[in-house]
C-alpha atoms as a PDB file:
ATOM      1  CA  UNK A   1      88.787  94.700 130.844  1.00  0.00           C
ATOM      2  CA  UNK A   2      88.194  95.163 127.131  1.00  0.00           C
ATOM      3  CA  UNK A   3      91.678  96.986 126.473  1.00  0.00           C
ATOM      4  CA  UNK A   4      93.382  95.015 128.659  1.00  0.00           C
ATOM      5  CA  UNK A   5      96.181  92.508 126.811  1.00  0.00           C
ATOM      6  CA  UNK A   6      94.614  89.243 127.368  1.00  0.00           C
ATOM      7  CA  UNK A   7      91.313  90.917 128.438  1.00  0.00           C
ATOM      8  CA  UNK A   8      87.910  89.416 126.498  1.00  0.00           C
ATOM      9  CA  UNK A   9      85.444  91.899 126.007  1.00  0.00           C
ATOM     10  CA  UNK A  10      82.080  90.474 125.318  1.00  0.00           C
ATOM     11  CA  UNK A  11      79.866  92.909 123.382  1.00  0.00           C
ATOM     12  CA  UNK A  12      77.255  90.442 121.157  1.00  0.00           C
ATOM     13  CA  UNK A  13      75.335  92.381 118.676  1.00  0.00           C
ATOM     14  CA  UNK A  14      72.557  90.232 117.640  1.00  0.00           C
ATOM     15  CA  UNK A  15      69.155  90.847 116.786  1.00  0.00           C
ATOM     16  CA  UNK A  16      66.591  93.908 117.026  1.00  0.00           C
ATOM     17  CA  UNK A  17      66.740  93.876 120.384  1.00  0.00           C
ATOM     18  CA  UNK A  18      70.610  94.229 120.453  1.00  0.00           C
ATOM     19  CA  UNK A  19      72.976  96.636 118.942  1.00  0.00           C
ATOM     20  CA  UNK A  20      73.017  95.543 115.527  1.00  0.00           C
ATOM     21  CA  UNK A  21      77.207  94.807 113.944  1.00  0.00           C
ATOM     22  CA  UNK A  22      78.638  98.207 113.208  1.00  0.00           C
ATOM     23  CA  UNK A  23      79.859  99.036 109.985  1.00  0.00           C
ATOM     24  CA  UNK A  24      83.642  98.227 111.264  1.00  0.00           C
ATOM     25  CA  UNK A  25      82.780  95.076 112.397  1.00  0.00           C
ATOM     26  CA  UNK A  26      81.441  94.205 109.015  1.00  0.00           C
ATOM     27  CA  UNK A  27      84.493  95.845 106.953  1.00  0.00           C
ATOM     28  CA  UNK A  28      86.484  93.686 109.172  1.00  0.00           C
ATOM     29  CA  UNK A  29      84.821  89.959 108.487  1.00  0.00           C
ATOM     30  CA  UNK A  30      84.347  91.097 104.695  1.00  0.00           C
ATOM     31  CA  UNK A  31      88.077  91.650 104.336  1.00  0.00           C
ATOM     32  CA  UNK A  32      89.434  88.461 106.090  1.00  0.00           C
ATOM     33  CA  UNK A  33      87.030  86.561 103.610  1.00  0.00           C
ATOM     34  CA  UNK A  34      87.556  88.398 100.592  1.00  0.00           C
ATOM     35  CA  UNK A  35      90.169  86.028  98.876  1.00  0.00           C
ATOM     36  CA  UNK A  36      87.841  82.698  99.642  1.00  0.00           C
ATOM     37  CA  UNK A  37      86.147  81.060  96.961  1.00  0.00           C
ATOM     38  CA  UNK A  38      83.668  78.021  97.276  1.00  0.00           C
ATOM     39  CA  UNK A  39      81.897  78.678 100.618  1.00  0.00           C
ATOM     40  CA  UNK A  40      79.756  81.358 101.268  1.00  0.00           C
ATOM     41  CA  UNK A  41      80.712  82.859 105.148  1.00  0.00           C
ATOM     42  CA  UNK A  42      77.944  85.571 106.651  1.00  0.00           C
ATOM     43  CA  UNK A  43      78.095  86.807 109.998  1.00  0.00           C
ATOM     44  CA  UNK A  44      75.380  86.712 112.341  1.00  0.00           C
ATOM     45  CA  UNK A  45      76.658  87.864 115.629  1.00  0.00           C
ATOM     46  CA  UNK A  46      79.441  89.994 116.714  1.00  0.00           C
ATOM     47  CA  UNK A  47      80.965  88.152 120.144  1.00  0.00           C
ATOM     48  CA  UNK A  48      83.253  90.445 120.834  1.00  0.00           C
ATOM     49  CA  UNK A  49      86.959  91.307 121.139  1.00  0.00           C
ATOM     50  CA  UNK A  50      90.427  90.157 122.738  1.00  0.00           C
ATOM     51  CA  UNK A  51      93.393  92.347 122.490  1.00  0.00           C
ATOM     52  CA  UNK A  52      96.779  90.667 122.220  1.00  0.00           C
ATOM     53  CA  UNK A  53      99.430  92.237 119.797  1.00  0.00           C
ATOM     54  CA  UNK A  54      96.349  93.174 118.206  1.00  0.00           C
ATOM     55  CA  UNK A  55      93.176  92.223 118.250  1.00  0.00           C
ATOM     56  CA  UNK A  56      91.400  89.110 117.960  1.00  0.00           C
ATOM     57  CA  UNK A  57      87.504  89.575 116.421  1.00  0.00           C
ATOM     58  CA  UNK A  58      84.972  86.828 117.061  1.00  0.00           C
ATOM     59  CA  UNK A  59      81.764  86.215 115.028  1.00  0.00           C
ATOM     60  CA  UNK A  60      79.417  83.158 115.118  1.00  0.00           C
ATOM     61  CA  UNK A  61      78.485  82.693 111.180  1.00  0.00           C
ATOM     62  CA  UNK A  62      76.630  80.469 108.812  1.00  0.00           C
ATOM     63  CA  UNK A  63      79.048  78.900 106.564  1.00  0.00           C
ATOM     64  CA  UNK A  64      77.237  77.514 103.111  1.00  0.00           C
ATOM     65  CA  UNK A  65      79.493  75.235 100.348  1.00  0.00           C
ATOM     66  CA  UNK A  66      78.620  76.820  97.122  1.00  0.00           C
ATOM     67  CA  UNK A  67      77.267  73.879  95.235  1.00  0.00           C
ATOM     68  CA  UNK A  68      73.769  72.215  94.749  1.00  0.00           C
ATOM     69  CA  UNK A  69      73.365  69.741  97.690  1.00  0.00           C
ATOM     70  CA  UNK A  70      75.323  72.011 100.171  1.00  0.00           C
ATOM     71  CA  UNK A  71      73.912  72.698 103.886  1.00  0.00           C
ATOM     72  CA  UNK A  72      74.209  75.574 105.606  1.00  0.00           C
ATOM     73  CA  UNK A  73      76.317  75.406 109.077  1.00  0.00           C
ATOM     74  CA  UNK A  74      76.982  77.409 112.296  1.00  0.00           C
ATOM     75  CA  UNK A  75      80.733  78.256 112.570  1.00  0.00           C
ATOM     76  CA  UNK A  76      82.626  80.610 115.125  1.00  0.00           C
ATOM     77  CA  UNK A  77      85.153  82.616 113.453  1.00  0.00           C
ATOM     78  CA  UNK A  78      87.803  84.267 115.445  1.00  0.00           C
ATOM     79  CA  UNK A  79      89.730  87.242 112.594  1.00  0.00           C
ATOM     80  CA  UNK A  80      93.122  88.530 113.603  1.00  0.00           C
ATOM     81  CA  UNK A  81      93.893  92.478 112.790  1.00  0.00           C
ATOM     82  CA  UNK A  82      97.336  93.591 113.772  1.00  0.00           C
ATOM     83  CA  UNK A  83      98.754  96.872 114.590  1.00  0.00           C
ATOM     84  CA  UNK A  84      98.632  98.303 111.225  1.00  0.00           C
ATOM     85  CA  UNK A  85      95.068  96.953 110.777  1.00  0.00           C
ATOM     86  CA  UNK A  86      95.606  93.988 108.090  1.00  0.00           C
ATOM     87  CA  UNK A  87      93.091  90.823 108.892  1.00  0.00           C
ATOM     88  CA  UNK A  88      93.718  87.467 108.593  1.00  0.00           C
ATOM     89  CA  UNK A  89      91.703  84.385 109.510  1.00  0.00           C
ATOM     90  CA  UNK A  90      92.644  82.525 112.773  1.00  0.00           C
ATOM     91  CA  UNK A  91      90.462  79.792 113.112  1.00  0.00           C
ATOM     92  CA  UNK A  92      86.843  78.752 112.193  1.00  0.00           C
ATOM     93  CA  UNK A  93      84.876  75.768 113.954  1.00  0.00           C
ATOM     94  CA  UNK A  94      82.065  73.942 113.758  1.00  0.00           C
ATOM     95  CA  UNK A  95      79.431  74.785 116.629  1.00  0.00           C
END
């Protein structure tokens, strides 16, 4: 179902025990938050994948405000990478 368009493919990579993020995965979240400044985005967990005219990349993260009384939150981040392979943010939530 994973290359299917429309098709979710759920592939978490979490801990020890899981497949850990590959380095792709990584490149991918590093680039669609390259240009923001004032929050700190890491990501924890790889979710997985939907394919559209594209693909859609989802990642729960902790999200930290850079300043002194900031908090550290959980976020799911879904990154858009078209056909040629440029990234762009879609959405980010609170969880």
């Amino acid at each position: 179902m994973g290359n299917i368009t429309g098709g979710i493919f759920i592939k978490p990579a979490v801990n020890m025990n899981a497949e850990k993020m590959s380095d792709e995965q990584i490149d991918i979240f590093q680039r669609a938050f390259a240009d923001i400044l004032g929050v700190e985005f890491i990501p924890l967990i790889y979710v997985g994948s939907q394919v559209v005219a594209g693909v859609l990349h989802s990642y729960i993260a902790s999200r930290r405000p850079i300043h002194p009384a900031s908090q550290t939150t959980l976020v799911k981040v879904v990154i858009y990478q078209n056909l040629e392979h440029v990234v762009s943010l879609h959405s980010i939530a609170d969880i």
